[in-house]
C-alpha atoms as a PDB file:
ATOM      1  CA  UNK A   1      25.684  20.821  11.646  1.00  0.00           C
ATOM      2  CA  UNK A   2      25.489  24.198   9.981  1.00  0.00           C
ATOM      3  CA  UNK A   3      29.301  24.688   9.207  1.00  0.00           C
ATOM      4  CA  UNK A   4      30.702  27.997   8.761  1.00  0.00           C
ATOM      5  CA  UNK A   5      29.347  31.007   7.612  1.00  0.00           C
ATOM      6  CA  UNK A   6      30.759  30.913   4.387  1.00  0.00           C
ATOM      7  CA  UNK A   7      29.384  27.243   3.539  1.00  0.00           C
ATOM      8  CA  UNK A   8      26.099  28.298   4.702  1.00  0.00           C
ATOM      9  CA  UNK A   9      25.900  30.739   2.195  1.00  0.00           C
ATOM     10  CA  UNK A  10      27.435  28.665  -0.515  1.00  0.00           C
ATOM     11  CA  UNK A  11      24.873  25.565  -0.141  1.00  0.00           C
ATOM     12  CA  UNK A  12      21.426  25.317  -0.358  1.00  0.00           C
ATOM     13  CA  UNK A  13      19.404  27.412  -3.244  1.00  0.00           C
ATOM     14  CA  UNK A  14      17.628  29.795  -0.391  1.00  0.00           C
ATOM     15  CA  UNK A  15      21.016  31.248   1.393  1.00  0.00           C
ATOM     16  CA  UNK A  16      22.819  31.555  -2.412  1.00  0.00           C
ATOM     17  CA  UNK A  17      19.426  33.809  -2.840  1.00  0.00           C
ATOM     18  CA  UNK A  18      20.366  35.879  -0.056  1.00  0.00           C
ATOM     19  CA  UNK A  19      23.948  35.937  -0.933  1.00  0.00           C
ATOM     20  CA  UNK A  20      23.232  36.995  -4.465  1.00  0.00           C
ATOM     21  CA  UNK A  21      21.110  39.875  -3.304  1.00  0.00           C
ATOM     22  CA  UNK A  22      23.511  41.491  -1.017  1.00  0.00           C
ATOM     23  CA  UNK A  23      26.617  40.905  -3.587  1.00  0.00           C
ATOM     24  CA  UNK A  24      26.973  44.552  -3.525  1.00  0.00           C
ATOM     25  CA  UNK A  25      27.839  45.043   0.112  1.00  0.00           C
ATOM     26  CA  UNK A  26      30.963  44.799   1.664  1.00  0.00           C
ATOM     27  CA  UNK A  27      32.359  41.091   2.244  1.00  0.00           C
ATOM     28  CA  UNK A  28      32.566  41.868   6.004  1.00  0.00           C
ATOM     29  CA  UNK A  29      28.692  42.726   5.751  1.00  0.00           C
ATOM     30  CA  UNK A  30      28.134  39.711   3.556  1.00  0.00           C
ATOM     31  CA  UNK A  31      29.031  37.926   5.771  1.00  0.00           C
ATOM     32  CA  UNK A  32      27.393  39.543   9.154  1.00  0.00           C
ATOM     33  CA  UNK A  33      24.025  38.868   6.699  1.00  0.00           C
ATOM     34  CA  UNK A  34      25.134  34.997   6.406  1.00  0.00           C
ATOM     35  CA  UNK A  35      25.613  35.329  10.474  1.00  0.00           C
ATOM     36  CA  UNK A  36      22.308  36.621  10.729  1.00  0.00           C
ATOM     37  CA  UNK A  37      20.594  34.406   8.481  1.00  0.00           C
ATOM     38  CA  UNK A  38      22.239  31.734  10.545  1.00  0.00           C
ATOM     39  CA  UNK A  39      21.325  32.848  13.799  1.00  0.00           C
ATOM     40  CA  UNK A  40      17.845  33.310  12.674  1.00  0.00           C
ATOM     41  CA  UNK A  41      17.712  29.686  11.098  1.00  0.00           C
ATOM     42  CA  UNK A  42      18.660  28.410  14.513  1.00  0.00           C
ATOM     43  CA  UNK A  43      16.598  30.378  16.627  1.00  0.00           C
ATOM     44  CA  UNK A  44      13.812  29.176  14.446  1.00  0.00           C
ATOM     45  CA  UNK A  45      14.778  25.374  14.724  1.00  0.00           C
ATOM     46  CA  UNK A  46      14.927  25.697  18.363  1.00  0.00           C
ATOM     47  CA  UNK A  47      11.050  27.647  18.535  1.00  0.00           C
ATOM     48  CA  UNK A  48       9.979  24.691  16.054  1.00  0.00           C
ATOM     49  CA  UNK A  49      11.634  21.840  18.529  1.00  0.00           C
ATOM     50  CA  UNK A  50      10.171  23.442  21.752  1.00  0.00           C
ATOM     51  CA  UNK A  51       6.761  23.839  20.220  1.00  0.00           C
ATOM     52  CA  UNK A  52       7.002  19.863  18.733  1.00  0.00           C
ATOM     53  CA  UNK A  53       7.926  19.132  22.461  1.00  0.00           C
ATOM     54  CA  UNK A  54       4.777  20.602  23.828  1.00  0.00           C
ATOM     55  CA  UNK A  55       2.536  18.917  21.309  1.00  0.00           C
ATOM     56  CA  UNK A  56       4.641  15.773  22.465  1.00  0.00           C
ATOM     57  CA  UNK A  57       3.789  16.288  26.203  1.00  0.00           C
ATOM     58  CA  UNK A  58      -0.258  17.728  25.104  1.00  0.00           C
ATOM     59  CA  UNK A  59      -0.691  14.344  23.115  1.00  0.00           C
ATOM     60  CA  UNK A  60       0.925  12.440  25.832  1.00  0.00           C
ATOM     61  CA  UNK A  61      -1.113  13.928  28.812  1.00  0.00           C
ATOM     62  CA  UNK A  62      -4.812  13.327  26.412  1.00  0.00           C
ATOM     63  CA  UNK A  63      -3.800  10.337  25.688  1.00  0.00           C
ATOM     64  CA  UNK A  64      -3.313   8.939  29.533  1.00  0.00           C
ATOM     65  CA  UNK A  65      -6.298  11.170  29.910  1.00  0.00           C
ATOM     66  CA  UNK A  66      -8.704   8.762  27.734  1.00  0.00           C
ATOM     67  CA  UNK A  67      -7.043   5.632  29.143  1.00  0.00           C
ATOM     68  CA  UNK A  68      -8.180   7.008  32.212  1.00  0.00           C
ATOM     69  CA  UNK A  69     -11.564   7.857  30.889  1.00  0.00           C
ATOM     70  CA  UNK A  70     -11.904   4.122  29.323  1.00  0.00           C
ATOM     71  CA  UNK A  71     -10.782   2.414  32.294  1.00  0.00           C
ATOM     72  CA  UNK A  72     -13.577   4.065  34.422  1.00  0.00           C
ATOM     73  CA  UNK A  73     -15.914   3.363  31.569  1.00  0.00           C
ATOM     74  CA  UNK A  74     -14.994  -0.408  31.610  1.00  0.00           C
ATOM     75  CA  UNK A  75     -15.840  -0.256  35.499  1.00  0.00           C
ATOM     76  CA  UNK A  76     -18.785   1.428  34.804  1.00  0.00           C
ATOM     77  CA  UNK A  77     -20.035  -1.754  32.166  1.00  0.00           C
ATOM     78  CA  UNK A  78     -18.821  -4.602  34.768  1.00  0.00           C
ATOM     79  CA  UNK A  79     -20.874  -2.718  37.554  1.00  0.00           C
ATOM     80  CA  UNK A  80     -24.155  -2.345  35.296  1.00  0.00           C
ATOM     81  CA  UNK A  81     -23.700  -5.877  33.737  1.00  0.00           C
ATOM     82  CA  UNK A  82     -23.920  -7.041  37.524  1.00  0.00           C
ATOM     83  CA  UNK A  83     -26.399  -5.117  38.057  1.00  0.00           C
ATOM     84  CA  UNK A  84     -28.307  -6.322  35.232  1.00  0.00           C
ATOM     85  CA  UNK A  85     -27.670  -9.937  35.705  1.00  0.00           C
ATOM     86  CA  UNK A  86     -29.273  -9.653  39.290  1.00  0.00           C
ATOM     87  CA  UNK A  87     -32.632  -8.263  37.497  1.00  0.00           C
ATOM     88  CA  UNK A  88     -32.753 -10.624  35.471  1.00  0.00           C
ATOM     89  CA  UNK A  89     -32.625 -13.580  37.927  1.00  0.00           C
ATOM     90  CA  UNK A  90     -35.137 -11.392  40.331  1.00  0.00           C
ATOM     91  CA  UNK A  91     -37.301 -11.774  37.485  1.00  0.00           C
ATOM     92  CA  UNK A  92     -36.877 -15.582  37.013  1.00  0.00           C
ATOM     93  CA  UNK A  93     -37.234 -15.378  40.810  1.00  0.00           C
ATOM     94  CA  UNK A  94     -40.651 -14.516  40.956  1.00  0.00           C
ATOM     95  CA  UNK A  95     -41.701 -15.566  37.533  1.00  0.00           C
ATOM     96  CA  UNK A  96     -43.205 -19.103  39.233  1.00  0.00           C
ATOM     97  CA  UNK A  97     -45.124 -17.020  42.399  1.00  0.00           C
ATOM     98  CA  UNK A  98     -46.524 -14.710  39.533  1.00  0.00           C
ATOM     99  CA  UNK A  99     -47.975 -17.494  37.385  1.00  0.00           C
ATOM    100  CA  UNK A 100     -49.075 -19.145  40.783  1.00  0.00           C
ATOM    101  CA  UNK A 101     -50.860 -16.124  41.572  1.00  0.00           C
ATOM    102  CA  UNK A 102     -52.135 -15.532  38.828  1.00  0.00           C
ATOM    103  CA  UNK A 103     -53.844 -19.186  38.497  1.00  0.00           C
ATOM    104  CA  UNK A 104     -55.342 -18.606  41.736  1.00  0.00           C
ATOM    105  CA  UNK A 105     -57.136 -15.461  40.233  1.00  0.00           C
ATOM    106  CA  UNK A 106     -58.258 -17.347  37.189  1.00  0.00           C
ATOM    107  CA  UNK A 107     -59.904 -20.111  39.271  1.00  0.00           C
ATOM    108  CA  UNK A 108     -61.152 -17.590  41.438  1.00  0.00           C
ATOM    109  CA  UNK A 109     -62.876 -15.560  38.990  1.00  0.00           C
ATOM    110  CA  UNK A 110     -64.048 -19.185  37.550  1.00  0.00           C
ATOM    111  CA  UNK A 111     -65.994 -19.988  41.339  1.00  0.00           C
ATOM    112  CA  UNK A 112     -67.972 -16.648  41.662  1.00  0.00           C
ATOM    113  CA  UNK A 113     -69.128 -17.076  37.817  1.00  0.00           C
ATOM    114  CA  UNK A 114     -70.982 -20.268  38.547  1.00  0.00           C
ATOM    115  CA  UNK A 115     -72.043 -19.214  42.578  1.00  0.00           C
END
C-alpha cells in the first residue's frame, strides 16, 4: 500500500517536501526521516480508522436508541387513541339520558310557573 521507503519519498508533493528539506543529511538519515514519516502516516491512519469506528458504533447504538424511543411512542398513540375512542362513545352513551333529563327539567320548571 505504501511501498518502500524510497517511493514514499519520491511520490506525492508533501513527502518530496520533506525529502527536499533534509537533502543535506546523510542518505542513511534520509531515509530513517522517510521511515519516520512513514511510521507516523500509519500510526495516524490507524488513530483516524479507530476513531471512524467509534463514531460507527455511537451512530449505530443512537440510532437503535430512537427506534426504540419511536416504537414506545407508537404504543403510547395506539393506547391513547383507545383511550380516546372509549370517551368519545361514553359521551354518545349518555348524550340521550342527558337530553332526557334535561327535558324533564324544562317541563318541570314549565308546571311550577303556572301552579
Amino acid at each position: 500500500m505504501f511501498g518502500t521507503a524510497s517511493q514514499t519519498c519520491i511520490h506525492g508533493s508533501w513527502k518530496r517536501i520533506i525529502f527536499d528539506k533534509f537533502e543535506f543529511l546523510h542518505p542513511t538519515s534520509r531515509g530513517a526521516v522517510c521511515r519516520q514519516t512513514e511510521e507516523r502516516s500509519k500510526a495516524d491512519q490507524l488513530e483516524s480508522g479507530r476513531r471512524l469506528g467509534e463514531r460507527i458504533t455511537d451512530t449505530a447504538f443512537w440510532r437503535n436508541e430512537l427506534a426504540s424511543e419511536l416504537d414506545e411512542i407508537i404504543k403510547e398513540s395506539d393506547l391513547l387513541q383507545d383511550s380516546k375512542r372509549a370517551v368519545e362513545k361514553a359521551l354518545a352513551d349518555i348524550e340521550a339520558p342527558l337530553h332526557i333529563a334535561q327535558e324533564n327539567l324544562y317541563q318541570r320548571e314549565q308546571r311550577e310557573g303556572t301552579v
